[in-house]
Protein backbone atom coordinates (compact mmCIF):
# COMPACT_ATOMS: atom_id res chain seq x y z
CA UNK A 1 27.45 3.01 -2.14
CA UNK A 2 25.13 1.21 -4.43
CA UNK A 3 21.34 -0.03 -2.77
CA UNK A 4 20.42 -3.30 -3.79
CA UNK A 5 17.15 -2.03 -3.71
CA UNK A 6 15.86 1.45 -5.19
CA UNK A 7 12.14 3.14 -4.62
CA UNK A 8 11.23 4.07 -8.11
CA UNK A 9 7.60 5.28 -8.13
CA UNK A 10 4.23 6.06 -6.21
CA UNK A 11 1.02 5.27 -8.16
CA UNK A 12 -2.82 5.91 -7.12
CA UNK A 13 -4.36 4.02 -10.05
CA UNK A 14 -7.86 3.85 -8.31
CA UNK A 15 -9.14 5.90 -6.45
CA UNK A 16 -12.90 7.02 -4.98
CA UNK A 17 -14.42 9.10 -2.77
CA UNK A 18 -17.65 9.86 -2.29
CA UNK A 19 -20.14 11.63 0.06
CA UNK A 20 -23.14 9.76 0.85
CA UNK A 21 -25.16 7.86 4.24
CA UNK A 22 -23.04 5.69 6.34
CA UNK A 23 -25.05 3.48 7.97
CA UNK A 24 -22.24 2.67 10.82
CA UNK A 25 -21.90 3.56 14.53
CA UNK A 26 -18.32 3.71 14.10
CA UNK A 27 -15.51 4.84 11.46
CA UNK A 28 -13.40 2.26 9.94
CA UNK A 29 -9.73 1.63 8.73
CA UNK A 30 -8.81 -1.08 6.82
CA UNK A 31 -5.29 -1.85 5.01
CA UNK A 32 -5.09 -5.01 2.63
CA UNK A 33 -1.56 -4.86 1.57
CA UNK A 34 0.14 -7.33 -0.82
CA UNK A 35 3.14 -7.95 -2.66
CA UNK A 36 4.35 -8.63 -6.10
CA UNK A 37 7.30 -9.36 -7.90
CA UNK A 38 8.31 -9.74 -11.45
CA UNK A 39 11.32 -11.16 -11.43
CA UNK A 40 12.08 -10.72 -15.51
CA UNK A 41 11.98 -7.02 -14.85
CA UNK A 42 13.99 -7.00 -11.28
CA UNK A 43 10.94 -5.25 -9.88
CA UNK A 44 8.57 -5.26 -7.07
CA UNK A 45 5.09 -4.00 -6.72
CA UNK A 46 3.30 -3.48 -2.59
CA UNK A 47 -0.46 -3.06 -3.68
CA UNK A 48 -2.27 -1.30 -0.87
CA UNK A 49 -5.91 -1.97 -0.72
CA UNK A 50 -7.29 0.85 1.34
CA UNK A 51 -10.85 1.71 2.68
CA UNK A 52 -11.94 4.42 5.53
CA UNK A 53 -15.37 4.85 6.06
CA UNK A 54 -16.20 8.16 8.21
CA UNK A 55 -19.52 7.75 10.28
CA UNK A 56 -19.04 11.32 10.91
CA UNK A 57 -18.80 13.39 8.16
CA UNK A 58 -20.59 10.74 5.76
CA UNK A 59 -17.98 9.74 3.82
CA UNK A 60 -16.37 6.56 1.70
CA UNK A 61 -12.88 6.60 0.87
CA UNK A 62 -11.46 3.64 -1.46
CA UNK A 63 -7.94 3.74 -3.01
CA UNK A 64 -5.64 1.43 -4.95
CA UNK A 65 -1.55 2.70 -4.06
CA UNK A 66 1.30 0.75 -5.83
CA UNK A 67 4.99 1.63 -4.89
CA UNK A 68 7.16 0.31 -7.36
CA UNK A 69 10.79 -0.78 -6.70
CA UNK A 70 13.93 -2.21 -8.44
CA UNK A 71 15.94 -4.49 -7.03
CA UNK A 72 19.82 -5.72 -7.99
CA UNK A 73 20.01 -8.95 -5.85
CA UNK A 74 19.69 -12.72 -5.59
CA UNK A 75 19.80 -12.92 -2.22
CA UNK A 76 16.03 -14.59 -1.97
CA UNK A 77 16.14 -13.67 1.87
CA UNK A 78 16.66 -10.12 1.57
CA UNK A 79 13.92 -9.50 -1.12
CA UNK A 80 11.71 -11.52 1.24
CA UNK A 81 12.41 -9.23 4.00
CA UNK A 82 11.79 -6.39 1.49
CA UNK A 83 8.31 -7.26 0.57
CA UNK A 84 7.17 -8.17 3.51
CA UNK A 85 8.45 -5.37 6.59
CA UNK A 86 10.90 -2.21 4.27
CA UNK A 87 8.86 -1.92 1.21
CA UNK A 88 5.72 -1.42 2.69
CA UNK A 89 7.04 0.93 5.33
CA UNK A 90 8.43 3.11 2.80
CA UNK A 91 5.22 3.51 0.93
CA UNK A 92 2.91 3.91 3.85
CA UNK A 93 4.23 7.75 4.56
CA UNK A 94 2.42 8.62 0.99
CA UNK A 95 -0.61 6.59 1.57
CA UNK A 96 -1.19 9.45 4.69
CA UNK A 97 0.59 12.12 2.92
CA UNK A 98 -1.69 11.78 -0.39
CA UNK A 99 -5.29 10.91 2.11
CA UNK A 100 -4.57 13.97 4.10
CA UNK A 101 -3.87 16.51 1.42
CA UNK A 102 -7.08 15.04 -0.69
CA UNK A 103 -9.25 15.41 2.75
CA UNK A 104 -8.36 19.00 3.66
CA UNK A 105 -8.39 20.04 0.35
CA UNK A 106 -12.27 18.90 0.15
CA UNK A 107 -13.69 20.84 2.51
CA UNK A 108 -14.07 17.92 5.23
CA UNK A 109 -12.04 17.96 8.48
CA UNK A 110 -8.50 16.31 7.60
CA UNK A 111 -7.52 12.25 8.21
CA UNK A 112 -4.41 11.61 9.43
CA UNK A 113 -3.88 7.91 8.78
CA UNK A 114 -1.92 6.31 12.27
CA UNK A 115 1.10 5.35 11.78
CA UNK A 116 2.05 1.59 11.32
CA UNK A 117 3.88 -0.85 12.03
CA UNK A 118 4.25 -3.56 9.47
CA UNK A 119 5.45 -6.30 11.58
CA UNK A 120 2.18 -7.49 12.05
CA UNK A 121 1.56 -8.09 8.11
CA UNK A 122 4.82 -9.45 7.29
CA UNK A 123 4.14 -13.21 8.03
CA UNK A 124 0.98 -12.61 6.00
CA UNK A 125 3.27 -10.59 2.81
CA UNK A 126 5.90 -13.46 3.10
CA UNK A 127 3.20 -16.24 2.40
CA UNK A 128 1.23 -14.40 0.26
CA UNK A 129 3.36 -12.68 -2.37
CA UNK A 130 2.13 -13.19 -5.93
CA UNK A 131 5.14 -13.99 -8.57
CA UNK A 132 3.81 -12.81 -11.73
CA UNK A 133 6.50 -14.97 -14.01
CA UNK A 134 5.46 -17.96 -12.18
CA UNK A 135 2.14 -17.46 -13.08
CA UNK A 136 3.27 -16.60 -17.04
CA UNK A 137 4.82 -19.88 -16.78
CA UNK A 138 1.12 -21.81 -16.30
């Protein structure tokens, strides 16, 4: 059975981490994800924007993640639904796999990213997408 929609790559094209003075009470955990297609190519982009902050061990973590997909459809609705709830849920398990390994690996305790749910940024994906051949077009 042929997918009308196929996970082609994981990409970390920016990434830093450094080791310096947090000057917070607290650690932090923020996610900025958004979605892009190209429509020309069939494909779609989910751009994670991630930051942790660890009060604790004095750390800043930034990263850029891209999964890229393919998709073999015209159905407007399910590439919607794509962007916005399956696509980012797919690349969210190496977001945590790639931040763990790169943690324990530098001599600081490990971070295990939570978990998430998606539904919560899927209004936000669906009204937000960015449609790079629309934008060509200008």
């Amino acid at each position: 059975m042929k997918s009308d929609l196929k996970f082609v790559n994981f990409v970390v094209p920016k990434f830093l981490f450094e080791k310096t003075d947090i000057d917070a009470d607290a650690n932090l955990f923020s996610i900025n994800p958004q979605a892009v297609i190209i429509r020309s190519e069939n494909k779609i982009h989910i751009n994670f924007d991630i930051e942790i902050l660890d009060a604790e061990n004095n750390f800043n973590l930034k990263m850029l993640c891209i999964g890229v997909f393919d998709y073999d459809t015209e159905d407007e609705e399910l590439i919607l639904n794509f962007m916005s709830l399956n696509g980012p849920a797919i690349v969210f398990p190496y977001i945590r796999s790639f931040v763990s390994s790169y943690t324990a690996l530098s001599g600081f305790d490990t971070i295990t990213l939570p978990t998430l749910n998606f539904l919560s940024h899927q209004e936000k994906l669906r009204n937000n997408f960015v449609d790079l051949d629309s934008l060509q077009d200008e």
